[in-house]
PDB file of N, CA and C in Angstrom:
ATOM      1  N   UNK A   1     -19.072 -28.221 -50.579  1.00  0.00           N
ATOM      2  CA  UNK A   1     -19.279 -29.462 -51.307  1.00  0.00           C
ATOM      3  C   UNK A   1     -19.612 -29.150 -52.764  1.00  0.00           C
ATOM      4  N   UNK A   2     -19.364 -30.266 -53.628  1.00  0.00           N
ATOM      5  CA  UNK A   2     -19.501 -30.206 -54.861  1.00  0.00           C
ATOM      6  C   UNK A   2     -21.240 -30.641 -55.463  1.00  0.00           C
ATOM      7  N   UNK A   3     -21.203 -29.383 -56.450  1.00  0.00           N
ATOM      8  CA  UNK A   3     -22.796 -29.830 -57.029  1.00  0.00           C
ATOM      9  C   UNK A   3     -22.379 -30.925 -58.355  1.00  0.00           C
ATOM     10  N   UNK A   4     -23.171 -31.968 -58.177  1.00  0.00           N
ATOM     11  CA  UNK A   4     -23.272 -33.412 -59.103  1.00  0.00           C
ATOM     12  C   UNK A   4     -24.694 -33.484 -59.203  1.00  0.00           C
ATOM     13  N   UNK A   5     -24.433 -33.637 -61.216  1.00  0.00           N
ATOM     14  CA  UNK A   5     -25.659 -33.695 -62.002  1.00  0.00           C
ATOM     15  C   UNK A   5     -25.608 -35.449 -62.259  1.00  0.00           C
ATOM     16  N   UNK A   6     -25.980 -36.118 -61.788  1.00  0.00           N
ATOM     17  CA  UNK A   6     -26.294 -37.307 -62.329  1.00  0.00           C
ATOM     18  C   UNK A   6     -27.093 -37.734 -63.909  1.00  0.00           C
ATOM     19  N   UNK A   7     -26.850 -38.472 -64.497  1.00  0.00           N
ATOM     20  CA  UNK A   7     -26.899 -39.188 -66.019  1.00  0.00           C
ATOM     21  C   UNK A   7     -28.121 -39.696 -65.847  1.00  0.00           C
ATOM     22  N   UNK A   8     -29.488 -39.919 -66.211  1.00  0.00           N
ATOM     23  CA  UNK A   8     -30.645 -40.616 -65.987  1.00  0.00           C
ATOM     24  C   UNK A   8     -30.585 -42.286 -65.703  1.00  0.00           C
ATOM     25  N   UNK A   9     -29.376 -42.530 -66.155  1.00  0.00           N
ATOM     26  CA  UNK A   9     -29.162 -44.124 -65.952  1.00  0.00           C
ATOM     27  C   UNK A   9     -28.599 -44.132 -64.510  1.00  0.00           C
ATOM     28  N   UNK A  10     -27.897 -43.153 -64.175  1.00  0.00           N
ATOM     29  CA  UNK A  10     -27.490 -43.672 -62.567  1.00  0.00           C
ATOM     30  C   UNK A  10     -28.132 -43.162 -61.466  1.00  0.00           C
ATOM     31  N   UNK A  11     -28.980 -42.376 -61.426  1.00  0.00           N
ATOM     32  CA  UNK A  11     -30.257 -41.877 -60.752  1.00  0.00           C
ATOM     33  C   UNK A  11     -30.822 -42.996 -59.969  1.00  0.00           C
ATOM     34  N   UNK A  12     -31.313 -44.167 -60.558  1.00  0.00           N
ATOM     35  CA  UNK A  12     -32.029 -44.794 -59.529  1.00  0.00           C
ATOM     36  C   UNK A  12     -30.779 -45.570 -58.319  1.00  0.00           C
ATOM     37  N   UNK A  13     -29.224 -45.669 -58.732  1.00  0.00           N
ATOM     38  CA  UNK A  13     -28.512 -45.920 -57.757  1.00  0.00           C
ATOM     39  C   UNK A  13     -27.910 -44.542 -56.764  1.00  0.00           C
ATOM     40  N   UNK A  14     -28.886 -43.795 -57.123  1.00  0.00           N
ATOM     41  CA  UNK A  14     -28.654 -42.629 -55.710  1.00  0.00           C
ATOM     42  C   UNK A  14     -29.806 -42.393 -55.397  1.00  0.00           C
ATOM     43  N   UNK A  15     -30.627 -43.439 -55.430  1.00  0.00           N
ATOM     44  CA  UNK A  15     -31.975 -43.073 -54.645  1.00  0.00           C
ATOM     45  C   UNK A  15     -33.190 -42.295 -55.564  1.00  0.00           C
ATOM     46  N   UNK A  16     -32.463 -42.381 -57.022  1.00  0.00           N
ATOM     47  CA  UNK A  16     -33.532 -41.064 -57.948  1.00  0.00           C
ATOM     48  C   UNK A  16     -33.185 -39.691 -57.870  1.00  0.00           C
ATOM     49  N   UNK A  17     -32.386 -39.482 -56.936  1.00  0.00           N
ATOM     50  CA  UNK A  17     -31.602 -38.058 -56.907  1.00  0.00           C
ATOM     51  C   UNK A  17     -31.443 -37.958 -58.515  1.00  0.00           C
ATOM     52  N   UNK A  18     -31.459 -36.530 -58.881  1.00  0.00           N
ATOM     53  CA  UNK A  18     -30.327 -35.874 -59.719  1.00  0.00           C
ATOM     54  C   UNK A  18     -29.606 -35.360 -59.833  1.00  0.00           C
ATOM     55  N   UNK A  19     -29.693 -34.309 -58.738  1.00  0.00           N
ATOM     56  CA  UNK A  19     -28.782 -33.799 -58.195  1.00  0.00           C
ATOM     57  C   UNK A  19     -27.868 -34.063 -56.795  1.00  0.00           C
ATOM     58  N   UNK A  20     -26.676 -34.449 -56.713  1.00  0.00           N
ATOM     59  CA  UNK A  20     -26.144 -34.523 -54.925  1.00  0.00           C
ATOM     60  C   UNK A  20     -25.439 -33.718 -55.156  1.00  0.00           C
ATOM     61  N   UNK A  21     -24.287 -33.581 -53.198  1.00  0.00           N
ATOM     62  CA  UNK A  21     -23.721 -32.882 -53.188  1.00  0.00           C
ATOM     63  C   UNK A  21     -22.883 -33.906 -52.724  1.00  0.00           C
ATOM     64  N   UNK A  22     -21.600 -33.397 -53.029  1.00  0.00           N
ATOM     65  CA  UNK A  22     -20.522 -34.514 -52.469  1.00  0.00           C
ATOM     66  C   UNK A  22     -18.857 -33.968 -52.386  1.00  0.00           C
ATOM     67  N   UNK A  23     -18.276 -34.491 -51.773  1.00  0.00           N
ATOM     68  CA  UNK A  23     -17.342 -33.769 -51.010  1.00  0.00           C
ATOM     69  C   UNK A  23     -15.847 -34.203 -51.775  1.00  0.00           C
ATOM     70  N   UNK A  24     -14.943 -33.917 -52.317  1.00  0.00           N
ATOM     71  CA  UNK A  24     -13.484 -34.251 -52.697  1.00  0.00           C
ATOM     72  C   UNK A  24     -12.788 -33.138 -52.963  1.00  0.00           C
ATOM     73  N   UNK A  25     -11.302 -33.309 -53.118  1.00  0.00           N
ATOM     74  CA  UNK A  25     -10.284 -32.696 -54.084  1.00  0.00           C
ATOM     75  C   UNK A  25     -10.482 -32.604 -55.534  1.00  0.00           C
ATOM     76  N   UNK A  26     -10.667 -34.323 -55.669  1.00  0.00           N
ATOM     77  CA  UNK A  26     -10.685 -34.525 -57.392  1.00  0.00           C
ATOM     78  C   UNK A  26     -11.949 -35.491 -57.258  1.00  0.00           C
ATOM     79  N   UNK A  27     -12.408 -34.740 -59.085  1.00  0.00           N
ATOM     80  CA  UNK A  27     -13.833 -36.169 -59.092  1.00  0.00           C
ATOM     81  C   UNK A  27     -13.305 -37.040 -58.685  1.00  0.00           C
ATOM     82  N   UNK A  28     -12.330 -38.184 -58.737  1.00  0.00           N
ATOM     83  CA  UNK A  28     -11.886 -39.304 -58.366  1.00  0.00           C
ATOM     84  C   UNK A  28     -12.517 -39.195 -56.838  1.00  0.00           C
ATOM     85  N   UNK A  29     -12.302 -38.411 -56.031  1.00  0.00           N
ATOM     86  CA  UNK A  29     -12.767 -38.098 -54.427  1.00  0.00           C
ATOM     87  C   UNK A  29     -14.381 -38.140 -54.353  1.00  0.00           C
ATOM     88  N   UNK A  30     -14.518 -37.254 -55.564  1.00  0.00           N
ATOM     89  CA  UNK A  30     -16.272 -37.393 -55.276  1.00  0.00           C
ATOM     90  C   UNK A  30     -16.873 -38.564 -55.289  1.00  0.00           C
ATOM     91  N   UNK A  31     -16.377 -39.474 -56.204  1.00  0.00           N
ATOM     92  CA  UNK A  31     -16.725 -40.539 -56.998  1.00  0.00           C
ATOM     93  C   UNK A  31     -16.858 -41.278 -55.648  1.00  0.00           C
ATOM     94  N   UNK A  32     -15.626 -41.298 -55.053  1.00  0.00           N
ATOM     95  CA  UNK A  32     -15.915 -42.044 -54.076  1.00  0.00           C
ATOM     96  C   UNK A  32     -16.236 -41.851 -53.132  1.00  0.00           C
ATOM     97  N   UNK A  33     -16.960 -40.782 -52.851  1.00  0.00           N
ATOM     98  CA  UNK A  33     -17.929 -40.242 -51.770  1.00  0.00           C
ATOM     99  C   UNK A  33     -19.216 -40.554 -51.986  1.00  0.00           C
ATOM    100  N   UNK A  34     -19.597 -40.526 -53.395  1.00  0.00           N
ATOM    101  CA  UNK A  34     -20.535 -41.165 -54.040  1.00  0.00           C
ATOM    102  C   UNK A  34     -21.137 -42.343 -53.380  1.00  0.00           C
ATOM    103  N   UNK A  35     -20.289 -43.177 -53.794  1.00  0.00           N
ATOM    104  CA  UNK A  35     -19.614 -44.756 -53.687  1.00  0.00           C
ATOM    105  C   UNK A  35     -20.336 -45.320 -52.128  1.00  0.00           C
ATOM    106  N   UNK A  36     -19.719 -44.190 -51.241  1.00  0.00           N
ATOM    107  CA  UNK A  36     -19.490 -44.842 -49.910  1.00  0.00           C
ATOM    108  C   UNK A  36     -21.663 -44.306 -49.309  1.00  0.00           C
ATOM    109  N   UNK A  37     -21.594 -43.199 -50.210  1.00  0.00           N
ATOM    110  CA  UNK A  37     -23.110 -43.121 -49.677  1.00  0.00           C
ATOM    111  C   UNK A  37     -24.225 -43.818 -50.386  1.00  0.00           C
ATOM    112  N   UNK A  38     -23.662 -44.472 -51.771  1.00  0.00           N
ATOM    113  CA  UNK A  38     -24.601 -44.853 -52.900  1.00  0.00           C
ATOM    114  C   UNK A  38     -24.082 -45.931 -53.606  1.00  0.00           C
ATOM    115  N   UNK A  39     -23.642 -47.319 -52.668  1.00  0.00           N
ATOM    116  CA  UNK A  39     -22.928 -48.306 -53.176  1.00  0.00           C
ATOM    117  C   UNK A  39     -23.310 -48.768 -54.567  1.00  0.00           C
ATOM    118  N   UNK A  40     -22.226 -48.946 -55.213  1.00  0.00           N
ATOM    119  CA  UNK A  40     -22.458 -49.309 -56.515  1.00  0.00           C
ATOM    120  C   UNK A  40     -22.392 -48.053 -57.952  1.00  0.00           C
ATOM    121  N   UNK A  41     -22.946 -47.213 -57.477  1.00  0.00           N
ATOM    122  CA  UNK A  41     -22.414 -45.608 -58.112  1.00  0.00           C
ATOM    123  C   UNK A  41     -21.255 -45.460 -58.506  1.00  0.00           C
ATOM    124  N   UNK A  42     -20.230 -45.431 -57.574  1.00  0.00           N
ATOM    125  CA  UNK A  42     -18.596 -45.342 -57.743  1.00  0.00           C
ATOM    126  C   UNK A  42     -18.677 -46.225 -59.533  1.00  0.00           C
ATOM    127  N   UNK A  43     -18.823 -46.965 -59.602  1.00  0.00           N
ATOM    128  CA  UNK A  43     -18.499 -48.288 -60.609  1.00  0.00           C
ATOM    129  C   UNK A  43     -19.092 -47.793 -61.607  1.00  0.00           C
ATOM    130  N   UNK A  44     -20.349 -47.731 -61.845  1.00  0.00           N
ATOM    131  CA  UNK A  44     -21.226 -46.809 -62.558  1.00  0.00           C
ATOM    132  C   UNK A  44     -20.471 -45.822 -63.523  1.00  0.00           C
ATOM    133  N   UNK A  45     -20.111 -44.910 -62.658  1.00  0.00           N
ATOM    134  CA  UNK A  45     -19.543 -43.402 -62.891  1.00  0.00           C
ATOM    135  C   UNK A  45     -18.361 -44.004 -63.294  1.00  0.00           C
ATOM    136  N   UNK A  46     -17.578 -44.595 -63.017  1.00  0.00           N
ATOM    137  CA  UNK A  46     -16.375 -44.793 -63.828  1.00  0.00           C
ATOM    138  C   UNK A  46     -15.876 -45.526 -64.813  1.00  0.00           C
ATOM    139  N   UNK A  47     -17.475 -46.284 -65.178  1.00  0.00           N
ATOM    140  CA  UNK A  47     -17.143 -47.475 -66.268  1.00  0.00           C
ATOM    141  C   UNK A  47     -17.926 -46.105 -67.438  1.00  0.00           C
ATOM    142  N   UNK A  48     -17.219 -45.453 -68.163  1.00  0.00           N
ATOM    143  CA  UNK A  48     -17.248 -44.784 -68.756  1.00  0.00           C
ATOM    144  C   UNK A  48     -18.154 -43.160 -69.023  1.00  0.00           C
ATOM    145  N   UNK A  49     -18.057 -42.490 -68.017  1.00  0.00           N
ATOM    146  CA  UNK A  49     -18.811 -41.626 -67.777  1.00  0.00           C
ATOM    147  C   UNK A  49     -17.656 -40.812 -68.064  1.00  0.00           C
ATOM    148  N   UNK A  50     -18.299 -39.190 -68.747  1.00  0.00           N
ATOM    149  CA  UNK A  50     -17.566 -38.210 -68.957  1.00  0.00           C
ATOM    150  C   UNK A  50     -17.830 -37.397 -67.938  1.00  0.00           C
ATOM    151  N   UNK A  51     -16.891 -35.561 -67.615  1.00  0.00           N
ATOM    152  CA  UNK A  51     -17.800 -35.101 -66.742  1.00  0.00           C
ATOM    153  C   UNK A  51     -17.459 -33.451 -66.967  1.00  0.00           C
ATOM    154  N   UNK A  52     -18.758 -32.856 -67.378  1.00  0.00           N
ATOM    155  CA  UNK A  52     -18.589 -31.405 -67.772  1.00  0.00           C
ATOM    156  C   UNK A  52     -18.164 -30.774 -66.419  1.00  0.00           C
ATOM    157  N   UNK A  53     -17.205 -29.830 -66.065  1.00  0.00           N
ATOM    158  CA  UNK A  53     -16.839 -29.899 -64.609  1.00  0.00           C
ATOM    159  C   UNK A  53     -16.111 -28.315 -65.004  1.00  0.00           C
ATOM    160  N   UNK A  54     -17.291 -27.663 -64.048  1.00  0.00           N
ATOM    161  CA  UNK A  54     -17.677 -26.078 -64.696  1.00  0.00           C
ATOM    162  C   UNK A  54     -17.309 -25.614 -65.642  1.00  0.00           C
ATOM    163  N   UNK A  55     -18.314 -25.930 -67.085  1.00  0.00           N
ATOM    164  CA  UNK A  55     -18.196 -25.942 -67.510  1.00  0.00           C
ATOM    165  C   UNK A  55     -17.459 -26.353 -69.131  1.00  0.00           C
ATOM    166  N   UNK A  56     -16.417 -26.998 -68.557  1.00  0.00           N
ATOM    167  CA  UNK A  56     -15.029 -28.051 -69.796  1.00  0.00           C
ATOM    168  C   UNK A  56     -15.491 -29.223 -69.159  1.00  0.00           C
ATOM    169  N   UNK A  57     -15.381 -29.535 -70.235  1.00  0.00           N
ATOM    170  CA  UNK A  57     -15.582 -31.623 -70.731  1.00  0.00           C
ATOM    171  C   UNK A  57     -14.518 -32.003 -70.540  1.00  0.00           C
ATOM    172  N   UNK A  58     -14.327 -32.925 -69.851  1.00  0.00           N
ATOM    173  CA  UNK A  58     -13.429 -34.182 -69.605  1.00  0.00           C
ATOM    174  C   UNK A  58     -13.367 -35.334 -69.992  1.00  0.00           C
ATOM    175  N   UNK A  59     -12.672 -36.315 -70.597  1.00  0.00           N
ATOM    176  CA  UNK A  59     -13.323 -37.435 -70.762  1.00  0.00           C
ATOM    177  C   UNK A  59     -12.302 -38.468 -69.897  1.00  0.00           C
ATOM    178  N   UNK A  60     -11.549 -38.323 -69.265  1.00  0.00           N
ATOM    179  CA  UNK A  60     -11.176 -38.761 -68.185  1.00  0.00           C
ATOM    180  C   UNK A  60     -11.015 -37.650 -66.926  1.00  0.00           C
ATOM    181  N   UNK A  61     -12.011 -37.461 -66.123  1.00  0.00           N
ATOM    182  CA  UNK A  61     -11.731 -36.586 -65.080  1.00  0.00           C
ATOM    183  C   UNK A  61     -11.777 -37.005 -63.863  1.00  0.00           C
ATOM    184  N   UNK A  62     -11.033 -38.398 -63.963  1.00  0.00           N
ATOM    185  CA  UNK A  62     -10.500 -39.138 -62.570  1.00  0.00           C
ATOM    186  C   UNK A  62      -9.658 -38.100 -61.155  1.00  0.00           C
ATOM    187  N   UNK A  63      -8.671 -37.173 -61.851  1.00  0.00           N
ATOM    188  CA  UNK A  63      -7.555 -36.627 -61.363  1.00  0.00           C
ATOM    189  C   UNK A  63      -8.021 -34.932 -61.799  1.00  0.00           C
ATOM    190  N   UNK A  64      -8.881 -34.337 -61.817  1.00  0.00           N
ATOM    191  CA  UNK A  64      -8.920 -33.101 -61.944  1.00  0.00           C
ATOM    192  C   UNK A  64      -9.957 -32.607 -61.029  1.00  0.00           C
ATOM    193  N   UNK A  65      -8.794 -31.395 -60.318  1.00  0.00           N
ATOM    194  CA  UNK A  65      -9.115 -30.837 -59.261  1.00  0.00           C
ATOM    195  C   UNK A  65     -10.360 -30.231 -59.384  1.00  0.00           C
ATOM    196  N   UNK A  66     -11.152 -30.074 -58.156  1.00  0.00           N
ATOM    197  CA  UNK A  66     -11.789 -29.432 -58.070  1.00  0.00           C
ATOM    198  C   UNK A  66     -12.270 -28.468 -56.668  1.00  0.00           C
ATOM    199  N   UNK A  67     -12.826 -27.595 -56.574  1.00  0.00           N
ATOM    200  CA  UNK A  67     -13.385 -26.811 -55.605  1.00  0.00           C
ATOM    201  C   UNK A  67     -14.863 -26.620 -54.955  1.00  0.00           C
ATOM    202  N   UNK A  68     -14.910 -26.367 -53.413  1.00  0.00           N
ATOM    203  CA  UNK A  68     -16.383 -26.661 -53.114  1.00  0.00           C
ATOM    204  C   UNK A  68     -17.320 -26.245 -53.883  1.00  0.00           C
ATOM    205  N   UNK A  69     -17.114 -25.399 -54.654  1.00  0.00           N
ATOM    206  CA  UNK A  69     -18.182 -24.633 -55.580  1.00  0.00           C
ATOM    207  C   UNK A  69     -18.269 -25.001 -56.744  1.00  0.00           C
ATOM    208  N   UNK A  70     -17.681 -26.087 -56.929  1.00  0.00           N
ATOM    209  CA  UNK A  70     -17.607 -26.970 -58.312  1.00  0.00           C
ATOM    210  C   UNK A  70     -18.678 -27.377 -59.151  1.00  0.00           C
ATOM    211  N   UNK A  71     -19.102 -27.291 -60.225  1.00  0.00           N
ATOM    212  CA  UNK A  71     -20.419 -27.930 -60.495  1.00  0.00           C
ATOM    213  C   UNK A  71     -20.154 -29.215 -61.539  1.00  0.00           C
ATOM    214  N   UNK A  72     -20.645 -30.357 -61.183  1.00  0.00           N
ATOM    215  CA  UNK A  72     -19.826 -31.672 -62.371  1.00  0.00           C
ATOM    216  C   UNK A  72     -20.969 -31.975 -62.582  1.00  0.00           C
ATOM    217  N   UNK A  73     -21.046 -32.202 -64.208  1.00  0.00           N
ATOM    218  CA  UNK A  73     -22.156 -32.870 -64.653  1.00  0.00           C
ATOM    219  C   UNK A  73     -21.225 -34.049 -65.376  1.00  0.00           C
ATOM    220  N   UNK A  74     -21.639 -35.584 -64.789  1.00  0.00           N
ATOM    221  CA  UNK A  74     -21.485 -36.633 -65.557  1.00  0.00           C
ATOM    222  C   UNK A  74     -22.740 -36.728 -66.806  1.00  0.00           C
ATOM    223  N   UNK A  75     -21.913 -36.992 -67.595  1.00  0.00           N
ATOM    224  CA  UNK A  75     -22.256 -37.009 -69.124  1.00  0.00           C
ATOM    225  C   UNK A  75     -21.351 -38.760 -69.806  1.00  0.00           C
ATOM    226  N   UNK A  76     -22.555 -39.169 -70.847  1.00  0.00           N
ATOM    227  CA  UNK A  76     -22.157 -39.815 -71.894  1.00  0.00           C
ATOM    228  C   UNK A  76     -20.761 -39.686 -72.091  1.00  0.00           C
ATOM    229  N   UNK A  77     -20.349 -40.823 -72.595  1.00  0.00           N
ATOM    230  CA  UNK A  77     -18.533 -41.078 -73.006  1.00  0.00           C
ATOM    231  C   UNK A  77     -18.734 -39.973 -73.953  1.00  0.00           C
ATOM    232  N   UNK A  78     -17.475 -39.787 -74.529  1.00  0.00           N
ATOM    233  CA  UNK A  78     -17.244 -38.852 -75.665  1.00  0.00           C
ATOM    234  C   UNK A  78     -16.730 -39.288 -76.777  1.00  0.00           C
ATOM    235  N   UNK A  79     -17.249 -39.300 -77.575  1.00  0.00           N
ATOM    236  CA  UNK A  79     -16.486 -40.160 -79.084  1.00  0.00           C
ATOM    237  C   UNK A  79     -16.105 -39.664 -80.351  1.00  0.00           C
ATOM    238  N   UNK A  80     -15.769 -40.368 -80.886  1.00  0.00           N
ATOM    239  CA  UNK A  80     -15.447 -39.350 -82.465  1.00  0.00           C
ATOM    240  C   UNK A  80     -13.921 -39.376 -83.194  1.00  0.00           C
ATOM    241  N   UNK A  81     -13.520 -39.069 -83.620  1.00  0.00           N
ATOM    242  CA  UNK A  81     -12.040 -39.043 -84.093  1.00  0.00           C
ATOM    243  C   UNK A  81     -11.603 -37.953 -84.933  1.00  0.00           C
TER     244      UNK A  81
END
């Protein structure tokens, strides 16, 4: 399973966790593993959350693979030009 750093704002919709573990292919999978254990999370995490995901930043990492040993930290959107 995948290690997930939760954002201080979505913490209290996983119970105050900061850390879980959660199971997919792609964040998109985690997200919604999330989701199904921490209703309302899924939505959260995807209304604009970035996600450092060992190490490289994503700022859409709907569709990027990942492995049980994965470590994703959702992070702040990313901005700038």
């Amino acid at each position: 399973m995948a290690t997930v750093h939760l954002m201080t704002q979505h913490r209290p919709l996983a119970g105050g966790e900061a850390v879980v573990e959660a199971d997919g292919a792609t964040v998109g999978q985690i997200i919604d593993d999330l989701d199904r254990r921490f209703p309302g999370l899924g939505d959260a995490l995807r209304a604009g959350s970035s996600a450092g995901i060992d190490g490289e930043i994503h700022a859409e990492p709907e569709f990027v693979q990942v492995q049980p040993d994965t470590v994703v930290y959702f992070v702040a959107p990313l901005t700038g030009g």
